[in-house]
PDB file of N, CA and C in Angstrom:
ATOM      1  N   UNK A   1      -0.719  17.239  13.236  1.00  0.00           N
ATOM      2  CA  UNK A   1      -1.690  18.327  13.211  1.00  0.00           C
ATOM      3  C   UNK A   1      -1.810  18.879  11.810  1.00  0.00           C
ATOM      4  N   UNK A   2      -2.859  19.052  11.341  1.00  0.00           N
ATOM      5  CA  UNK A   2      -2.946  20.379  10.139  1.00  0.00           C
ATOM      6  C   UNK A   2      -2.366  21.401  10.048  1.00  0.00           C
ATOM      7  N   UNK A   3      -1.820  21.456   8.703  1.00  0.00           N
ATOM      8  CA  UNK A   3      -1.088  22.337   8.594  1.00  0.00           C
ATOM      9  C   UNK A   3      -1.470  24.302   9.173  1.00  0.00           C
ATOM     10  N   UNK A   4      -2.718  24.210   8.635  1.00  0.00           N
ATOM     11  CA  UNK A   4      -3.266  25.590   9.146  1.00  0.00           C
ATOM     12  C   UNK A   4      -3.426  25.487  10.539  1.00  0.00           C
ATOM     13  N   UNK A   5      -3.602  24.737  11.449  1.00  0.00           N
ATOM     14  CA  UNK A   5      -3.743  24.467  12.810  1.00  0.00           C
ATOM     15  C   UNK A   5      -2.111  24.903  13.357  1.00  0.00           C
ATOM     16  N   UNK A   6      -1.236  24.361  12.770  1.00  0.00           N
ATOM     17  CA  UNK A   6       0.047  24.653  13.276  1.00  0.00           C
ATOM     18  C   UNK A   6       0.132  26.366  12.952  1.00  0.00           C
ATOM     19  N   UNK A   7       0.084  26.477  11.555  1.00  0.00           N
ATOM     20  CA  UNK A   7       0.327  28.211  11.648  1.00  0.00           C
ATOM     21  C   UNK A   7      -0.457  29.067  12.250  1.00  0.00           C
ATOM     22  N   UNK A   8      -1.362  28.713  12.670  1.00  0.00           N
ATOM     23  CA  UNK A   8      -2.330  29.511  13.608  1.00  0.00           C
ATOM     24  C   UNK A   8      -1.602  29.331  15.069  1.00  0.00           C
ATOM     25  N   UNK A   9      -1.189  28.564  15.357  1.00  0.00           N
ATOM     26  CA  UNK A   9      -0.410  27.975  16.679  1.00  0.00           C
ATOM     27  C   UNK A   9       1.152  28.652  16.479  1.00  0.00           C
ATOM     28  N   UNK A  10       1.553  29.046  15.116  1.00  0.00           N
ATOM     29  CA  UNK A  10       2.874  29.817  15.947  1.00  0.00           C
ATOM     30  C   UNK A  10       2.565  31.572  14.963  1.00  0.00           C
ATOM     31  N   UNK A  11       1.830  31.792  15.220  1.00  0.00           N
ATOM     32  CA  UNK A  11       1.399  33.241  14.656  1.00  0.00           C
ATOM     33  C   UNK A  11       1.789  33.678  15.170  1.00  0.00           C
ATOM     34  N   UNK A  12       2.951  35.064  14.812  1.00  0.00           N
ATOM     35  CA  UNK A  12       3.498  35.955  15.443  1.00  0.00           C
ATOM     36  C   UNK A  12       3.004  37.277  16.730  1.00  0.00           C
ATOM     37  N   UNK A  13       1.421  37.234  16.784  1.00  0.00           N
ATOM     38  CA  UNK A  13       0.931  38.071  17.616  1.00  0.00           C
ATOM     39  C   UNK A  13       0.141  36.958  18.783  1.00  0.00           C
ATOM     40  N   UNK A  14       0.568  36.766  20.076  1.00  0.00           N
ATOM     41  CA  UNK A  14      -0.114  35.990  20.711  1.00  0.00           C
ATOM     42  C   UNK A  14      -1.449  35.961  20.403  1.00  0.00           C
ATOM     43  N   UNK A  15      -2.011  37.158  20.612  1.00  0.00           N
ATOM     44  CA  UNK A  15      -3.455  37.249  20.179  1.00  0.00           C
ATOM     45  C   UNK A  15      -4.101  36.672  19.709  1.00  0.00           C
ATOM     46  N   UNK A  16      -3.622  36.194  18.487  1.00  0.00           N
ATOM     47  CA  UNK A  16      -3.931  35.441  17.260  1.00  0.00           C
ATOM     48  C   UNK A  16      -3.698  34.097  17.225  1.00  0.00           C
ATOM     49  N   UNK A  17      -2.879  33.636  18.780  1.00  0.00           N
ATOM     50  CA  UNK A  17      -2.764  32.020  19.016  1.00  0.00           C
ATOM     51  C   UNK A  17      -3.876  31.565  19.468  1.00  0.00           C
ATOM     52  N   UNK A  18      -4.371  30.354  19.522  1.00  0.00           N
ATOM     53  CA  UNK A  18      -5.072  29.638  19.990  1.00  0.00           C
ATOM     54  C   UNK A  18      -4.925  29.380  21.654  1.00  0.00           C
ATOM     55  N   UNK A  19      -6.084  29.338  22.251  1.00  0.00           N
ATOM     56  CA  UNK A  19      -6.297  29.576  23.437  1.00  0.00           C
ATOM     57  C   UNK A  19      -6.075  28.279  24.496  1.00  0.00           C
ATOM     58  N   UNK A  20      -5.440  28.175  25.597  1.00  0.00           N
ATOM     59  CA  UNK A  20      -5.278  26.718  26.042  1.00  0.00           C
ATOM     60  C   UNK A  20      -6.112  25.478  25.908  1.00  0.00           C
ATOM     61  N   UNK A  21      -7.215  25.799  26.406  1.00  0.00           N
ATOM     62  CA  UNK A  21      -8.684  24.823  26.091  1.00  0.00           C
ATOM     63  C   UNK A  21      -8.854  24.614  24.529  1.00  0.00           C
ATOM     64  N   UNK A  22      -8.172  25.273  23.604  1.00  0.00           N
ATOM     65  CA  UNK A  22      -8.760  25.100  21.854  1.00  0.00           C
ATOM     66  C   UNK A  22      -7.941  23.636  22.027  1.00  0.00           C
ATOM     67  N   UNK A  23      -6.234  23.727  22.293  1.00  0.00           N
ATOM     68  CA  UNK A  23      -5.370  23.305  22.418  1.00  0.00           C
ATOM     69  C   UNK A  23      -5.555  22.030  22.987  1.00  0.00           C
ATOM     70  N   UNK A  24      -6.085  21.921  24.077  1.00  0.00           N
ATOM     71  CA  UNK A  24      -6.194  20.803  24.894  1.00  0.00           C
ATOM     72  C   UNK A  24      -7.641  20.067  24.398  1.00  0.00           C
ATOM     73  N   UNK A  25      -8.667  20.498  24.032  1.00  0.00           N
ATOM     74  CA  UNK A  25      -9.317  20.047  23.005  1.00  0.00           C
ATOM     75  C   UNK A  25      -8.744  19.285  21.875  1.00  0.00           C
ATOM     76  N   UNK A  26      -7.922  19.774  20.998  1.00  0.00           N
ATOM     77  CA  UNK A  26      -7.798  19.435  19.932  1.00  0.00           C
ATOM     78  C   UNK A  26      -6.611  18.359  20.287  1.00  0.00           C
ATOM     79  N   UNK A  27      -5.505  18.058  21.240  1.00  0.00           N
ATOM     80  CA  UNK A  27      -4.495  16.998  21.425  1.00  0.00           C
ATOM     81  C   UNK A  27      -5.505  15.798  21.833  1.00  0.00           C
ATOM     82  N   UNK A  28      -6.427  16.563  22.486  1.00  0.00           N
ATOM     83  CA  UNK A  28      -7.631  14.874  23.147  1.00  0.00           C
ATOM     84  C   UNK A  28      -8.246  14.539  21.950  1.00  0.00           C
ATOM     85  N   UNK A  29      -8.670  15.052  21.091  1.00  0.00           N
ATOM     86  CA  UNK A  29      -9.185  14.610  19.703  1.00  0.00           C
ATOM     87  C   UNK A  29      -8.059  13.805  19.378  1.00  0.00           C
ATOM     88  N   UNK A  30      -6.797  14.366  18.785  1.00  0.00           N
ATOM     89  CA  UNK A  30      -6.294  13.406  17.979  1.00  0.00           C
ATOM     90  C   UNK A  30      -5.500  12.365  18.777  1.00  0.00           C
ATOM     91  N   UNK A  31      -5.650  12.134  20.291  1.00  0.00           N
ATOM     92  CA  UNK A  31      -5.124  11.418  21.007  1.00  0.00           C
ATOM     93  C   UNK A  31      -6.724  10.008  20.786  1.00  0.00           C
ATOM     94  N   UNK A  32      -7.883  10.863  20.521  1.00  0.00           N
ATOM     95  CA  UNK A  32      -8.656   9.738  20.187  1.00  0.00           C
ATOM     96  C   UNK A  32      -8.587   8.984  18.951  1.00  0.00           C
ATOM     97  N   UNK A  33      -8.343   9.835  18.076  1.00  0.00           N
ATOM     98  CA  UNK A  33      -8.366   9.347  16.877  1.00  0.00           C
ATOM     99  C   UNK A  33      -7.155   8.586  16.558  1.00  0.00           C
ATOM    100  N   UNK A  34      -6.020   8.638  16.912  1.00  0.00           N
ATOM    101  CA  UNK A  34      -5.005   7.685  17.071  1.00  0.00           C
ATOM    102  C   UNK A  34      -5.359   6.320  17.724  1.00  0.00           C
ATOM    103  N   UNK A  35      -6.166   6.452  18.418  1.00  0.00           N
ATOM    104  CA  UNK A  35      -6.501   5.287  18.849  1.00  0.00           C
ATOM    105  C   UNK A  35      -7.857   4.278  18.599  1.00  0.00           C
ATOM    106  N   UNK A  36      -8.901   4.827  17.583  1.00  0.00           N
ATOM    107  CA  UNK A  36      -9.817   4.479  16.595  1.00  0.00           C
ATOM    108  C   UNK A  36      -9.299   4.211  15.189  1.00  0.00           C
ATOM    109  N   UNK A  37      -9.667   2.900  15.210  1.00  0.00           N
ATOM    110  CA  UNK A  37      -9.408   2.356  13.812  1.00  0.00           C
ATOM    111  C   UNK A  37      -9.914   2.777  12.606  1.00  0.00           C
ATOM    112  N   UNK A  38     -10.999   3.542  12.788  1.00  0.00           N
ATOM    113  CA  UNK A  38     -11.995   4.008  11.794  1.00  0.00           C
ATOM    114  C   UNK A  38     -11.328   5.358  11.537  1.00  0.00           C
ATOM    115  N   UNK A  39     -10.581   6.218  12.353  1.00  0.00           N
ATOM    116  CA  UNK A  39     -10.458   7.227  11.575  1.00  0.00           C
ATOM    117  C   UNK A  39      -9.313   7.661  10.825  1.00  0.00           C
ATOM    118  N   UNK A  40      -9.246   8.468  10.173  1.00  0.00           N
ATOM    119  CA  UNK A  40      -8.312   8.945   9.219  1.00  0.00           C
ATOM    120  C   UNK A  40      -6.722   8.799   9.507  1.00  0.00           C
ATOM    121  N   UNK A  41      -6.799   9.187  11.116  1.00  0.00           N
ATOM    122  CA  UNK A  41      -5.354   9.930  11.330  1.00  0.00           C
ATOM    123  C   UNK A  41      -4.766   8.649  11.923  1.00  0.00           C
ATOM    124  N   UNK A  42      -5.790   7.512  12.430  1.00  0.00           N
ATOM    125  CA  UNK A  42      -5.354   6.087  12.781  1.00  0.00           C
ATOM    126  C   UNK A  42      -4.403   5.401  11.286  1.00  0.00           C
ATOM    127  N   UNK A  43      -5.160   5.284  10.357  1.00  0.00           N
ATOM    128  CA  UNK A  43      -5.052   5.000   9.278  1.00  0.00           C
ATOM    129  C   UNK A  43      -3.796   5.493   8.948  1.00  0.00           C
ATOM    130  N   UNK A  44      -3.117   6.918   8.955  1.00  0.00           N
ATOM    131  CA  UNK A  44      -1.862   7.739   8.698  1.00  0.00           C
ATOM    132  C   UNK A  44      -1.265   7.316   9.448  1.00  0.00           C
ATOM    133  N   UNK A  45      -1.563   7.103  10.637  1.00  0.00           N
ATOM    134  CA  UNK A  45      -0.447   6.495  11.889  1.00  0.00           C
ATOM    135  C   UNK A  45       0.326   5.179  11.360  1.00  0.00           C
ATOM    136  N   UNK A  46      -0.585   4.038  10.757  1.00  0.00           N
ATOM    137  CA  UNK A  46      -0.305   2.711  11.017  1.00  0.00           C
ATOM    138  C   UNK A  46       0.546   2.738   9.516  1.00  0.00           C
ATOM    139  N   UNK A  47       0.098   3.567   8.637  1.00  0.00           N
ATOM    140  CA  UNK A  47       1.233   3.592   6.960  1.00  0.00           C
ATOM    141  C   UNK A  47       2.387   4.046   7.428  1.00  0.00           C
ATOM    142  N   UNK A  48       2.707   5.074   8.691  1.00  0.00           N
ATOM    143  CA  UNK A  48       3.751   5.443   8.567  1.00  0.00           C
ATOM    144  C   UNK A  48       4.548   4.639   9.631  1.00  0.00           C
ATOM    145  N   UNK A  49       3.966   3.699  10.359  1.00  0.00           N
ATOM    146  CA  UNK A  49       4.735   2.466  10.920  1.00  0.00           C
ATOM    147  C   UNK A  49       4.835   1.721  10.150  1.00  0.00           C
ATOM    148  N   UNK A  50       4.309   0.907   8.980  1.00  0.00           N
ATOM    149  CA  UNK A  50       4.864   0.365   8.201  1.00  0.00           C
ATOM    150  C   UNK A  50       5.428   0.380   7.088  1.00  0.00           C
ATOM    151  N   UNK A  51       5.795   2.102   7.039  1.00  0.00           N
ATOM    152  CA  UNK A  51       7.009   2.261   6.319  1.00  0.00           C
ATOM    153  C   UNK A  51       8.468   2.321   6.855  1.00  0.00           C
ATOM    154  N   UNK A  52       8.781   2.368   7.864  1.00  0.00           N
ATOM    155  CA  UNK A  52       9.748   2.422   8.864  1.00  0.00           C
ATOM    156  C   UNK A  52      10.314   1.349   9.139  1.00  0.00           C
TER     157      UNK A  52
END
C-alpha cells in the first residue's frame, strides 16, 4: 500500500480512518493489479520475487 494510504489507515482519531468500503475497494484494486501484468504494482511484485 502507499505510504500515505497506510497513515491515513492508522490515524490516531478513528474519524479520520478510512471507512470499510474505501478499504475493501482499495484491497480489490490492488488484488487486481497484482494480478495484471501491465500494472505497476505487478511489476514490484515480480522484482521482489526475484530478488529473494
Amino acid at each position: 500500500m502507499n505510504h500515505v494510504y497506510v497513515k491515513k489507515f492508522s490515524h490516531d482519531k478513528p474519524k479520520n480512518r478510512p471507512h470499510t468500503k474505501e478499504l475493501v475497494d482499495k484491497l480489490g484494486q490492488y488484488q487486481k493489479d497484482i494480478m495484471n501484468y501491465k500494472a505497476e504494482l505487478y511489476e514490484q511484485v515480480e522484482i521482489f520475487r526475484n530478488s529473494t
